[in-house]
C-alpha atoms as a PDB file:
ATOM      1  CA  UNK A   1      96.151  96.090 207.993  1.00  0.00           C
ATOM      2  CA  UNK A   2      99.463  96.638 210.160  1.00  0.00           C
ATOM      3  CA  UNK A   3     100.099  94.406 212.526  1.00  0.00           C
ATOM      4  CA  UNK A   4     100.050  95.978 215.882  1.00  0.00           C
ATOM      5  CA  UNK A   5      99.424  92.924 217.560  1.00  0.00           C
ATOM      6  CA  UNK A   6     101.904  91.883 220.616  1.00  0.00           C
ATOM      7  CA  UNK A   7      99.578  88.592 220.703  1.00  0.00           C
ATOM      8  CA  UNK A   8     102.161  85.045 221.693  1.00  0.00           C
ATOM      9  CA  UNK A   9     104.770  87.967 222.817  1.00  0.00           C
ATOM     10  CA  UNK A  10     106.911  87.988 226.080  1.00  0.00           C
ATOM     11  CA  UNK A  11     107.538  91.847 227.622  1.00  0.00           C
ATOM     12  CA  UNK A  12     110.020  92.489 230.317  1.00  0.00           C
ATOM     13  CA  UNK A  13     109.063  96.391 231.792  1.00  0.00           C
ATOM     14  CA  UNK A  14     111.212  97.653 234.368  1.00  0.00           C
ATOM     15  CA  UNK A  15     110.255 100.381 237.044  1.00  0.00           C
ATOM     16  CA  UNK A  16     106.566  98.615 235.868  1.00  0.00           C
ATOM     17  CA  UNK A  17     105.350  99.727 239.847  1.00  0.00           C
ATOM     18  CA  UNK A  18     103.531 102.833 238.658  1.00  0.00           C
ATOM     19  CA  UNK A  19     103.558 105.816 236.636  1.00  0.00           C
ATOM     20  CA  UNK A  20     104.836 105.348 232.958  1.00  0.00           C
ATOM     21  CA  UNK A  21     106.214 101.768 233.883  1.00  0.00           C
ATOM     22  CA  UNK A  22     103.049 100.704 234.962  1.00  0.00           C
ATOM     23  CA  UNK A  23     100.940 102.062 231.627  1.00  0.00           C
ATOM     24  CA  UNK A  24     103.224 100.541 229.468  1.00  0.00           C
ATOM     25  CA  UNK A  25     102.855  97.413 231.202  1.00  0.00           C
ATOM     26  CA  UNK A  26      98.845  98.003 230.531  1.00  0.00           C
ATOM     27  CA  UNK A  27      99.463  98.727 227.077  1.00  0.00           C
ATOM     28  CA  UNK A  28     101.310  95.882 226.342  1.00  0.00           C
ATOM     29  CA  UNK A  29      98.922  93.670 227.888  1.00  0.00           C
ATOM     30  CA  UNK A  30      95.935  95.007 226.202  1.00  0.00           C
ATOM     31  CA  UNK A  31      98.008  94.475 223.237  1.00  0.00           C
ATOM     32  CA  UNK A  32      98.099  90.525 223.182  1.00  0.00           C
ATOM     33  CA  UNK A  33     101.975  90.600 225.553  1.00  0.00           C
ATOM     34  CA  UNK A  34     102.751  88.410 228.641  1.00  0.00           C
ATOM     35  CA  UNK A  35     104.161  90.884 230.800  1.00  0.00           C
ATOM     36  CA  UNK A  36     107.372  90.488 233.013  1.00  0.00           C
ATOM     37  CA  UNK A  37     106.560  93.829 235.598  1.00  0.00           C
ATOM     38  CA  UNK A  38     109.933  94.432 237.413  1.00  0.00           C
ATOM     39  CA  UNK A  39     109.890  96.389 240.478  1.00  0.00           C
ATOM     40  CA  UNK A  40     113.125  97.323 243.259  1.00  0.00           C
ATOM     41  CA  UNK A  41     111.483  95.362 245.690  1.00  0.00           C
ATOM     42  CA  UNK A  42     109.366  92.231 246.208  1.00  0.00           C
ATOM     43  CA  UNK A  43     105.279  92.609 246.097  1.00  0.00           C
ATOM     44  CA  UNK A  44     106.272  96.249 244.649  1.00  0.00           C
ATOM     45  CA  UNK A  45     104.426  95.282 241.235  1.00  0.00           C
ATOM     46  CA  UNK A  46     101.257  93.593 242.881  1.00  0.00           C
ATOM     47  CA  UNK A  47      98.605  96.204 242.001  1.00  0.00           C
ATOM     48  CA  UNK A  48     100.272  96.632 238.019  1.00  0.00           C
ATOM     49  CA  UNK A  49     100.312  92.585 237.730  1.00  0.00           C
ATOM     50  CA  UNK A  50      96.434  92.932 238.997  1.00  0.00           C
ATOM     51  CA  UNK A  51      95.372  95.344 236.827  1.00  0.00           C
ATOM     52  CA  UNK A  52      96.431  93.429 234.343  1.00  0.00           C
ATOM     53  CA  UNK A  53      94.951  89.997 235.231  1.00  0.00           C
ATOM     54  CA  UNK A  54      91.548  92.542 235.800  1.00  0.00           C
ATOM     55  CA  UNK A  55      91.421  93.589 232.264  1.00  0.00           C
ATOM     56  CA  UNK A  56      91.941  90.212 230.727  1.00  0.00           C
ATOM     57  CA  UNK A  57      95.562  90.617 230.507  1.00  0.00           C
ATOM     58  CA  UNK A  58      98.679  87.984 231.349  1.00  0.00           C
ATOM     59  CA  UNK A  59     101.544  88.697 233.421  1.00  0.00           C
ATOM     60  CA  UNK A  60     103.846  88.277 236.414  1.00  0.00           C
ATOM     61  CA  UNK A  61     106.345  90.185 238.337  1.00  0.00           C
ATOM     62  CA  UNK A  62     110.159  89.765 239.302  1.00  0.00           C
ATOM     63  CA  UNK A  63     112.265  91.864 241.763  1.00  0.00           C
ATOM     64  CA  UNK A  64     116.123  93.508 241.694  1.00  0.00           C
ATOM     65  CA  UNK A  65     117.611  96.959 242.950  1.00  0.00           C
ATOM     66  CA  UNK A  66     118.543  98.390 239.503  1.00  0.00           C
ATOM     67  CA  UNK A  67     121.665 100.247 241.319  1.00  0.00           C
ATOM     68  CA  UNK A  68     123.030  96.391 242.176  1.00  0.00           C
ATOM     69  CA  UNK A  69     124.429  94.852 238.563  1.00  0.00           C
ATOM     70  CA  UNK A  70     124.774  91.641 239.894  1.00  0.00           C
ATOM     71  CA  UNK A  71     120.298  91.384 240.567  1.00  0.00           C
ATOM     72  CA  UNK A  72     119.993  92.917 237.536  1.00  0.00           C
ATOM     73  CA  UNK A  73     121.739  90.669 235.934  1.00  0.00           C
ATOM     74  CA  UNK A  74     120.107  87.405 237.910  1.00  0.00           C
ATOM     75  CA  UNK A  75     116.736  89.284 237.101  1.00  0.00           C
ATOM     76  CA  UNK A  76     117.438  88.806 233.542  1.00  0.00           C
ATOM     77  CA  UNK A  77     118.054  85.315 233.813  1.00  0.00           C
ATOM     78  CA  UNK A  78     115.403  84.890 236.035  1.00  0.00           C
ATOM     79  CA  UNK A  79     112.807  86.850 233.274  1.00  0.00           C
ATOM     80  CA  UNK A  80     113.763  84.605 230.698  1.00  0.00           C
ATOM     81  CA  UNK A  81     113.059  81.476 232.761  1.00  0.00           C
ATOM     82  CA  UNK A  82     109.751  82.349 233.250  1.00  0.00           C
ATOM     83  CA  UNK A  83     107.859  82.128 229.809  1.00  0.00           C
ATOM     84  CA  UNK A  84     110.852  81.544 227.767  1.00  0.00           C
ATOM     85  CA  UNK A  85     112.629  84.107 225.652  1.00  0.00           C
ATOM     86  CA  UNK A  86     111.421  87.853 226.061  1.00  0.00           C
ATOM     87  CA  UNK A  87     110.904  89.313 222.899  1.00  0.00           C
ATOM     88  CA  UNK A  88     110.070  92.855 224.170  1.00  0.00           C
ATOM     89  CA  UNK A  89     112.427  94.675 226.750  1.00  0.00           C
ATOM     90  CA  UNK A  90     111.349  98.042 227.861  1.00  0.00           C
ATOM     91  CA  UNK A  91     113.940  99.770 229.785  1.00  0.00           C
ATOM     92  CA  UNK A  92     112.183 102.123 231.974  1.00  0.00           C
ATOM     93  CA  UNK A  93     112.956 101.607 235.780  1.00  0.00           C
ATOM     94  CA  UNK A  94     115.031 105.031 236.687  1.00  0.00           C
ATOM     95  CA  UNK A  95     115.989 107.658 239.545  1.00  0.00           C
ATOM     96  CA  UNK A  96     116.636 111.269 239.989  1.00  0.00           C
ATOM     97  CA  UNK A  97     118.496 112.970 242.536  1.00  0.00           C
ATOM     98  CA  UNK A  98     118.271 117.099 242.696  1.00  0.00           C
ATOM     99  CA  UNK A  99     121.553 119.586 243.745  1.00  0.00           C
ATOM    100  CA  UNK A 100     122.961 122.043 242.307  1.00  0.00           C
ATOM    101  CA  UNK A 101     126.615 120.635 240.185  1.00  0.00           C
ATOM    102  CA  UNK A 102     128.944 122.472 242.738  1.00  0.00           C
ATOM    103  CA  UNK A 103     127.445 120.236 245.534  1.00  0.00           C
ATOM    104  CA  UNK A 104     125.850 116.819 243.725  1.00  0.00           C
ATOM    105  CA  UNK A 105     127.461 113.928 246.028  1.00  0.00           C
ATOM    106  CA  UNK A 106     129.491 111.421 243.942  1.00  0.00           C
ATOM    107  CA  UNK A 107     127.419 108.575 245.719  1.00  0.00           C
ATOM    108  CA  UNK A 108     123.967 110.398 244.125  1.00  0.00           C
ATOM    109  CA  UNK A 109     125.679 110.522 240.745  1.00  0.00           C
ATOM    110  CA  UNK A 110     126.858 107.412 240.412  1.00  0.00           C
ATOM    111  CA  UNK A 111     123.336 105.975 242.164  1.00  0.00           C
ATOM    112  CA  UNK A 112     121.615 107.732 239.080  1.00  0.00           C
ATOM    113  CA  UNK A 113     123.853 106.370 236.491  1.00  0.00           C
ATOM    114  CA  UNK A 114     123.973 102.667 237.479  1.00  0.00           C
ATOM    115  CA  UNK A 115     120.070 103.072 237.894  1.00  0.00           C
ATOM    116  CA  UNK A 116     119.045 104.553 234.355  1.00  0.00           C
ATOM    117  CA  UNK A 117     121.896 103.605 232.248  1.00  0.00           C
ATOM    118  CA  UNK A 118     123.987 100.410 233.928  1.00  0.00           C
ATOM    119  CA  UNK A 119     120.979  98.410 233.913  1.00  0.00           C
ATOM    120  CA  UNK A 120     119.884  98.981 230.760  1.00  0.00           C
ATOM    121  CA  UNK A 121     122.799  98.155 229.741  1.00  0.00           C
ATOM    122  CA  UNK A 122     123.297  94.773 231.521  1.00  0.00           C
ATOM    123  CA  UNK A 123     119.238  94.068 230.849  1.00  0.00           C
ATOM    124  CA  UNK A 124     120.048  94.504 226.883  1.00  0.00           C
ATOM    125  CA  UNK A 125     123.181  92.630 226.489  1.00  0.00           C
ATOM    126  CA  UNK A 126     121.805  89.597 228.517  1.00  0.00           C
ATOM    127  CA  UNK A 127     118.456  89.464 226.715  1.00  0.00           C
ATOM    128  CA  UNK A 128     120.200  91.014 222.823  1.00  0.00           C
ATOM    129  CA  UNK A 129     122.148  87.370 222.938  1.00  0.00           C
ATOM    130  CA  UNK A 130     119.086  85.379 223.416  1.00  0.00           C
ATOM    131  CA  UNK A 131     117.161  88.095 221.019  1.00  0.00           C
ATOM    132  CA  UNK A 132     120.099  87.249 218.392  1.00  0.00           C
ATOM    133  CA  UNK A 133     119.543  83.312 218.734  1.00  0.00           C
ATOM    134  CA  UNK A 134     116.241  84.462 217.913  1.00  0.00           C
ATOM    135  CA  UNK A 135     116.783  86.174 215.012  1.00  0.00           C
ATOM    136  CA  UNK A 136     114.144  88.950 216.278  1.00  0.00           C
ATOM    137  CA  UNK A 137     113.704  91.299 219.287  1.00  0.00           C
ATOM    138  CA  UNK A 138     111.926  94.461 220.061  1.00  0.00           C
ATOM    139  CA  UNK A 139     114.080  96.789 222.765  1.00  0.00           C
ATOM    140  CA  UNK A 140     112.731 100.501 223.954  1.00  0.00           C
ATOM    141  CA  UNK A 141     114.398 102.358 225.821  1.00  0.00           C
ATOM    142  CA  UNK A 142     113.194 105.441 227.961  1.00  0.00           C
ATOM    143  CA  UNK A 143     114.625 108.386 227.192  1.00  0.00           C
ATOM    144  CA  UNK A 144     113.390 112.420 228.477  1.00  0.00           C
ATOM    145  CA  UNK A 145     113.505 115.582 227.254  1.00  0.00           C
ATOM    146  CA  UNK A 146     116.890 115.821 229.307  1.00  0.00           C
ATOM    147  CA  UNK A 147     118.467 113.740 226.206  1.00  0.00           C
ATOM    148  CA  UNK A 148     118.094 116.981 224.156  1.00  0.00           C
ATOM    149  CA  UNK A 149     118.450 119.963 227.133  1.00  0.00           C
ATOM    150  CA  UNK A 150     120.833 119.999 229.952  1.00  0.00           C
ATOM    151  CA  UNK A 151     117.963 120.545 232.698  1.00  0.00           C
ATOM    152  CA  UNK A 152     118.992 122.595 235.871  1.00  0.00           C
ATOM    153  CA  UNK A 153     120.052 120.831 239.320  1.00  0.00           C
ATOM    154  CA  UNK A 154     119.997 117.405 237.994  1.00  0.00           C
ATOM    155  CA  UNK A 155     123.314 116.748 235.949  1.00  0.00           C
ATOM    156  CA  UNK A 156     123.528 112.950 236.689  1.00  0.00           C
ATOM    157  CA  UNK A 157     120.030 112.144 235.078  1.00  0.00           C
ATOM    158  CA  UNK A 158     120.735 114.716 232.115  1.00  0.00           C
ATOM    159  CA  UNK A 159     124.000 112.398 231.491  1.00  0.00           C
ATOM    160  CA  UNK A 160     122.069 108.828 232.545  1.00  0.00           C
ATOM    161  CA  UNK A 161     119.640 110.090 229.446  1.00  0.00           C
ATOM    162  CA  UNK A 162     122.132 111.471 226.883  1.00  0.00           C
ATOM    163  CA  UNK A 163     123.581 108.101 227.328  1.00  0.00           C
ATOM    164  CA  UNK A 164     120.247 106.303 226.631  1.00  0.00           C
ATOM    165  CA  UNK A 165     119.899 107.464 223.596  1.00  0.00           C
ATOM    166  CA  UNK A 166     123.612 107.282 222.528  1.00  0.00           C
ATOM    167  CA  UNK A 167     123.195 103.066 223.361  1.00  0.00           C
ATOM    168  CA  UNK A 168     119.669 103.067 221.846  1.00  0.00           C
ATOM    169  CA  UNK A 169     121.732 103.958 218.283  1.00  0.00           C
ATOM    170  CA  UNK A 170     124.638 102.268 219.332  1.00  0.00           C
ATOM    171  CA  UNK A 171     122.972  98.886 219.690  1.00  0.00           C
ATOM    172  CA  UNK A 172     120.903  99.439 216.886  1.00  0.00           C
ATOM    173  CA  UNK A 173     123.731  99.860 214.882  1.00  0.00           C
ATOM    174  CA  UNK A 174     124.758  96.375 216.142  1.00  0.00           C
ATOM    175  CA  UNK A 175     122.015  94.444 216.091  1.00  0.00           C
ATOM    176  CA  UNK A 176     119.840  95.612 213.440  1.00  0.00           C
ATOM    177  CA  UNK A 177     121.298  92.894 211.411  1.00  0.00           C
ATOM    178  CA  UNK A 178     119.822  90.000 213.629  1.00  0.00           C
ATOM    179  CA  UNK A 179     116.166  91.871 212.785  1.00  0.00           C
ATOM    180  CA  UNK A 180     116.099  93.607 216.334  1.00  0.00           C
ATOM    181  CA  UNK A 181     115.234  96.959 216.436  1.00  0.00           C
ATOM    182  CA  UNK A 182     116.188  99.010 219.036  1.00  0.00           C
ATOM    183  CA  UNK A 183     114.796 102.563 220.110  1.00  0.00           C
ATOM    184  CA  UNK A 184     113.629 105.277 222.542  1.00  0.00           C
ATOM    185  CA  UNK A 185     110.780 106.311 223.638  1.00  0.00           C
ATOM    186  CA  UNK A 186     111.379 110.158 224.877  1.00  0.00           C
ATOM    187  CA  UNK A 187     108.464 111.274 227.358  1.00  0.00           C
ATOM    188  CA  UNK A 188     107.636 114.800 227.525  1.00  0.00           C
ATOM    189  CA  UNK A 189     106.404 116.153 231.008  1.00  0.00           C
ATOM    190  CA  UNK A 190     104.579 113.581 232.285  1.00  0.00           C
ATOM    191  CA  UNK A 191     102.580 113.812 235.927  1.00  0.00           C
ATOM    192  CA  UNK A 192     104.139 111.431 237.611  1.00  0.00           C
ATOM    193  CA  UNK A 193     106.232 111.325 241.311  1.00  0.00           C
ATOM    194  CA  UNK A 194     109.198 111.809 239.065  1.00  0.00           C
ATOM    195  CA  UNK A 195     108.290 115.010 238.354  1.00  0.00           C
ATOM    196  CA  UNK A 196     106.223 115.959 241.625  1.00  0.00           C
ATOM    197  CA  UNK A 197     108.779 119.231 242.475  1.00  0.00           C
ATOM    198  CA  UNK A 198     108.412 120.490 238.897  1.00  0.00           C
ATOM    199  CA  UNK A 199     104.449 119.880 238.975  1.00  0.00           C
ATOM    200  CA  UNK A 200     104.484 121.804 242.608  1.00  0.00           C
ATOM    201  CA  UNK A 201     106.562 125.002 241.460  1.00  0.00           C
ATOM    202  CA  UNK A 202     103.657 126.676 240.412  1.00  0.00           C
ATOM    203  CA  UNK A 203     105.819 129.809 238.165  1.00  0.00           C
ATOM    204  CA  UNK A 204     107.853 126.529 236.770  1.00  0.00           C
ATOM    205  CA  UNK A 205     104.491 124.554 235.849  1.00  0.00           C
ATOM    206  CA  UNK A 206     103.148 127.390 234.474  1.00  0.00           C
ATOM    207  CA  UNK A 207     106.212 127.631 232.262  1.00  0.00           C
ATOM    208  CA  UNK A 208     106.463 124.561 231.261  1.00  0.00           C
ATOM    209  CA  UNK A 209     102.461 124.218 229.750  1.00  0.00           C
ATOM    210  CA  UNK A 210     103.326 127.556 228.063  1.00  0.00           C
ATOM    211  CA  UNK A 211     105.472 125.948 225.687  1.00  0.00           C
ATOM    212  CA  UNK A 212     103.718 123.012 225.318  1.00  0.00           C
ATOM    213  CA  UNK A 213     101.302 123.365 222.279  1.00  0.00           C
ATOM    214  CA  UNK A 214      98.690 121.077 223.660  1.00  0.00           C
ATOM    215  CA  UNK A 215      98.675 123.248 226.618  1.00  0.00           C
ATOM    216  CA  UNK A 216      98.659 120.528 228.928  1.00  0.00           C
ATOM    217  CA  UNK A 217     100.920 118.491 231.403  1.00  0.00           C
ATOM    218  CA  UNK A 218     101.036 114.989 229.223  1.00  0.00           C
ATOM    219  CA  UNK A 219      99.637 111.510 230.960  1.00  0.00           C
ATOM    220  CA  UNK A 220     101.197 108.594 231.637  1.00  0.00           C
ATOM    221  CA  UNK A 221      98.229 106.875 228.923  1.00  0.00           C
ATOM    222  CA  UNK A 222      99.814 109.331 226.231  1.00  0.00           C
ATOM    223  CA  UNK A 223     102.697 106.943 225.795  1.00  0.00           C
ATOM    224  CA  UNK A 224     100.418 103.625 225.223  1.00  0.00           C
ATOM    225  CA  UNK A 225     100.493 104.143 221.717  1.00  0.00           C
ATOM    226  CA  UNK A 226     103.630 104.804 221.302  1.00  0.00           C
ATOM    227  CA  UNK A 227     104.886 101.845 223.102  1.00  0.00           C
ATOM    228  CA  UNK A 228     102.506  99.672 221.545  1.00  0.00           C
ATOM    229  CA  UNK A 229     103.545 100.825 217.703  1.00  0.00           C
ATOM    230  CA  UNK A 230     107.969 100.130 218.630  1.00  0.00           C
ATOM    231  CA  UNK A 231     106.578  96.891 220.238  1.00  0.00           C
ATOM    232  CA  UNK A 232     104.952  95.679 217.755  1.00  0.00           C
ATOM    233  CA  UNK A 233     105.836  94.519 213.686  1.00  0.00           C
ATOM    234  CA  UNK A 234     104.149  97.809 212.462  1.00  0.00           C
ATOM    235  CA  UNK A 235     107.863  99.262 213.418  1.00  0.00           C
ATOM    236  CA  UNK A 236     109.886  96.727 211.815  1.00  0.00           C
ATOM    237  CA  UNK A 237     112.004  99.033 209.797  1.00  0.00           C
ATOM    238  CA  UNK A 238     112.522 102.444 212.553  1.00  0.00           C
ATOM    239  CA  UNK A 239     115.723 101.607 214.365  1.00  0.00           C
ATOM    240  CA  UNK A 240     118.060 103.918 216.173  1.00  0.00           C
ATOM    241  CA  UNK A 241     114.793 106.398 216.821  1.00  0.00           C
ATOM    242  CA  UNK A 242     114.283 108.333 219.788  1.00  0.00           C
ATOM    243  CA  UNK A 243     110.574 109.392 219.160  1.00  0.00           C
ATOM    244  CA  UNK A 244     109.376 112.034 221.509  1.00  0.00           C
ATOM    245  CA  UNK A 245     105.961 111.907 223.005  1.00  0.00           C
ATOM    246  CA  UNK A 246     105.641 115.675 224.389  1.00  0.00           C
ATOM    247  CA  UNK A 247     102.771 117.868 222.891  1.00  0.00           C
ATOM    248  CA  UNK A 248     104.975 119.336 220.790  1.00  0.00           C
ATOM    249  CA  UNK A 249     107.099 120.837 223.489  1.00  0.00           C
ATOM    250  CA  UNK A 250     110.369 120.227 221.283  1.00  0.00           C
ATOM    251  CA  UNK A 251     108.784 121.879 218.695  1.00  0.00           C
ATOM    252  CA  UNK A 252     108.755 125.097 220.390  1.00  0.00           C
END
């Protein structure tokens, strides 16, 4: 049988508060995974960290503003300290800020970018040397269906996510050789208060679940598996993959 096990593993998921942070933090728990929940603020994963000690589950929580790379960076240190090495980062803690290109504020833009791509890059390189040491590591990054399309109104988080998955590759590329695989995770339209505006557009919505073969807005539970399987050894050998969970909307 293939080993989906995360049993004896350590998992570090940032943005773990709610929506998709906070069901990959379940998934990885029901799994077998200590879980590290990361949150911008103090007490901000306290109901994620309980629903996991409800179900059975291990885990803790830690604290930094993803925008600030110097928290980020103690956060990493801090993670590590807890349980020992993490074995499993999941880089999913982002932001979005909406304006048309002709009048996005610099401040918004680079907000966005140090949020979803900065950290993930501090996060990676701080736990990839102690994953190296190890001679094994598991990273997954979250991408969107903004790494494929250009989106409209939203040009710093269309650049923060072509970026994710040029670094998922690019570390891959790196650091396959120390048995770390490193990929993506690309969430279709998921209801969550990321994508509130979208959901509330009713002539948008209604686009949207037009294209989407399964007819349907996705759940944050529709990326458990997914998380579970580039977690766990069943994925030893995918590496540089940006696998798209999205009811076939890219298929359209």
């Amino acid at each position: 049988m293939v080993n989906f096990s995360l049993e004896g593993k350590r998992a570090l998921v940032t943005g773990a508060s709610r929506g998709i942070g906070q069901a990959l933090s379940l998934a990885l728990a029901q799994a077998g995974a200590h879980v590290i929940c990361a949150s911008s603020r103090a007490g901000g994963c306290d109901h994620t960290v309980s629903k996991i000690l409800a179900t059975g589950g291990s885990a803790n929580a830690v604290s930094a503003d993803l925008s600030n790379s110097e928290q980020v960076a103690a956060m990493a240190e801090e993670a590590m300290g807890l349980k020992g090495n993490i074995d499993i980062l999941v880089n999913n803690g982002g932001t979005i800020h909406r304006a048309p290109a002709t009048d996005f504020p610099l401040s918004a833009w680079q907000h966005v970018l140090a949020v979803n791509l900065d950290s993930a890059f501090i996060l990676s390189q701080a736990i990839g040397r102690n994953m190296i040491q190890q001679q094994q590591g598991k990273i997954i990054n979250i991408a969107s269906m903004l790494s494929y399309s250009g989106g409209i109104t939203v040009p710093a988080y269309t650049a923060s996510k072509h970026a994710i998955a040029g670094l998922t590759k690019a570390l891959a590329n790196e650091w396959g050789q120390f048995n770390i695989q490193v990929n993506a995770i690309a969430p279709g339209y998921i209801k969550t208060d990321n994508t509130q505006a979208l959901q509330d557009d009713e002539k948008r919505s209604s686009e949207i679940c037009a294209r989407i073969p399964a007819g349907r807005w996705g759940q944050t539970d529709d990326l458990a598996g997914a998380v579970v399987f580039l977690a766990s050894q069943a994925s030893n050998y995918v590496n540089g993959h940006t696998l798209a969970v999205d009811g076939g909307f890219l298929a359209r």
